[in-house]
C-alpha atoms as a PDB file:
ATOM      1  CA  UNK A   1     195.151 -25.728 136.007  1.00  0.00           C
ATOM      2  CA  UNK A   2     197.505 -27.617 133.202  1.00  0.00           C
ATOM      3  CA  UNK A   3     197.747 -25.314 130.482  1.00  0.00           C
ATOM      4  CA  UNK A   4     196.095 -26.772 126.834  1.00  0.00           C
ATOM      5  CA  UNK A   5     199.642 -28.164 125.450  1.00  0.00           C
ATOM      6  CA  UNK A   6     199.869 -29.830 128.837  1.00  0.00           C
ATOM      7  CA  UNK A   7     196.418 -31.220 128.898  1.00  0.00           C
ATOM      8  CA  UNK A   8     197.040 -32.429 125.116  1.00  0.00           C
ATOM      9  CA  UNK A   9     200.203 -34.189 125.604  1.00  0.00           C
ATOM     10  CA  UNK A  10     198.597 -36.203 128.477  1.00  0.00           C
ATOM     11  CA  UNK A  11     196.023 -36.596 126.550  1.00  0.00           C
ATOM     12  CA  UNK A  12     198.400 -38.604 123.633  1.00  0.00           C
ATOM     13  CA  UNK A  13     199.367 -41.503 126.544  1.00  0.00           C
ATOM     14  CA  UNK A  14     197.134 -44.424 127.115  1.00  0.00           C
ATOM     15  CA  UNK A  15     195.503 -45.719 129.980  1.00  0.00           C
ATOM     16  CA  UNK A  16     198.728 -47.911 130.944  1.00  0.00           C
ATOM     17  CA  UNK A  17     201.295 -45.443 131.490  1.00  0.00           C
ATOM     18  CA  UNK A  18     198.956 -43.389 133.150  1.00  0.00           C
ATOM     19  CA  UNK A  19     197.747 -45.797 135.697  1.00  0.00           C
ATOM     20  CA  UNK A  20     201.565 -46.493 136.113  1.00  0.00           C
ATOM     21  CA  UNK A  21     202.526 -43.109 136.911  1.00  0.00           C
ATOM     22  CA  UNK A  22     199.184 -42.546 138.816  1.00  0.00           C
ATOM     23  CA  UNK A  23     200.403 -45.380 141.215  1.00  0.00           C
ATOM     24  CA  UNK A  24     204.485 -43.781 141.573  1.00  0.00           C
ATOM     25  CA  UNK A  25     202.824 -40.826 142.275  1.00  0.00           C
ATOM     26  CA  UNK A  26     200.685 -42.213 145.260  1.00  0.00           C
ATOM     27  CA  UNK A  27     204.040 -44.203 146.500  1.00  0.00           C
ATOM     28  CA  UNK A  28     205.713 -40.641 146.742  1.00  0.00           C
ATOM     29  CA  UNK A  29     202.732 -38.872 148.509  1.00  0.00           C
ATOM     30  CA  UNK A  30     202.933 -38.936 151.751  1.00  0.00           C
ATOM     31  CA  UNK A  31     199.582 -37.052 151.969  1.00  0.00           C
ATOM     32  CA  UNK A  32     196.638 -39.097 150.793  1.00  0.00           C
ATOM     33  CA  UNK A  33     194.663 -37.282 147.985  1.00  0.00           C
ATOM     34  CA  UNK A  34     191.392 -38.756 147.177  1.00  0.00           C
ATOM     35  CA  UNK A  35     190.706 -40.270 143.695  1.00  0.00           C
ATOM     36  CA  UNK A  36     188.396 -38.485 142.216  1.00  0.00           C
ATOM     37  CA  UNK A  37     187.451 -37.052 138.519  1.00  0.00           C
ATOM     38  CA  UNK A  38     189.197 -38.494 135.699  1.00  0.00           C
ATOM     39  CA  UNK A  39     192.482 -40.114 135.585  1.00  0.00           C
ATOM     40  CA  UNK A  40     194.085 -37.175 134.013  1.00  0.00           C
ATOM     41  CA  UNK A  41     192.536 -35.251 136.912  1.00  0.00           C
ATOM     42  CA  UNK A  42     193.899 -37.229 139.219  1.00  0.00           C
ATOM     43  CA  UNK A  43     197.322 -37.349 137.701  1.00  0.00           C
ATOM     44  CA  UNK A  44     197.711 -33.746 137.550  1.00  0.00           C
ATOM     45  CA  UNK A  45     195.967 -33.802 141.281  1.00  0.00           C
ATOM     46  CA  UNK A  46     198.598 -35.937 142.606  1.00  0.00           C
ATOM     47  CA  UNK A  47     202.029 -34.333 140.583  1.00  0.00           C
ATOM     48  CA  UNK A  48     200.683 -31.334 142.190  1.00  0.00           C
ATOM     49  CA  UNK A  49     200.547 -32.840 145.565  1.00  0.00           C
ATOM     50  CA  UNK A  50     204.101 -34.610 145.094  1.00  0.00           C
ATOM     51  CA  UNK A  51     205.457 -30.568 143.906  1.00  0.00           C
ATOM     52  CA  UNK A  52     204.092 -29.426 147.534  1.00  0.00           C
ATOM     53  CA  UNK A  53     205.560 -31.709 148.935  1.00  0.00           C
ATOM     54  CA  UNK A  54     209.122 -30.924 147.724  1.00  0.00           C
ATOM     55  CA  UNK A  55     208.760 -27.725 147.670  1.00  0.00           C
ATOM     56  CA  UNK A  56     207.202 -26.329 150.635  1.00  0.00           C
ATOM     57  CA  UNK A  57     206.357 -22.644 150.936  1.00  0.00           C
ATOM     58  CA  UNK A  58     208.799 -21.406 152.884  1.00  0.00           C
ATOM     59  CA  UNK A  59     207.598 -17.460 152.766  1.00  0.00           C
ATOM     60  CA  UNK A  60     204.957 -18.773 154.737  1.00  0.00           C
ATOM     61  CA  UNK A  61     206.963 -20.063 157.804  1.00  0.00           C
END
């Protein structure tokens, strides 16, 4: 969960950069994460996704 200084500074941007770094973020995913919830949701849903994805757990292999 995006801590409360997170959640306020994406809070501050409108709906335009958001939806523009909503859509680089579903270029980069290779996984498809469903759209769901609010578009900060789904902005922190998919930079989560897109952090996986870089940086896999490797204690797990």
């Amino acid at each position: 969960m995006p801590s409360i200084d997170a959640r306020k500074a994406l809070a501050s941007f409108g709906a335009k950069p958001k939806m523009a770094a909503l859509n680089q973020l579903r270029q980069e995913l290779k996984s498809k994460i469903p759209a769901s919830g609010s578009l900060d949701t789904q902005l922190v849903n998919m930079a989560r996704g897109v952090w996986e994805e870089a940086n896999p757990r490797r204690d797990v292999f």
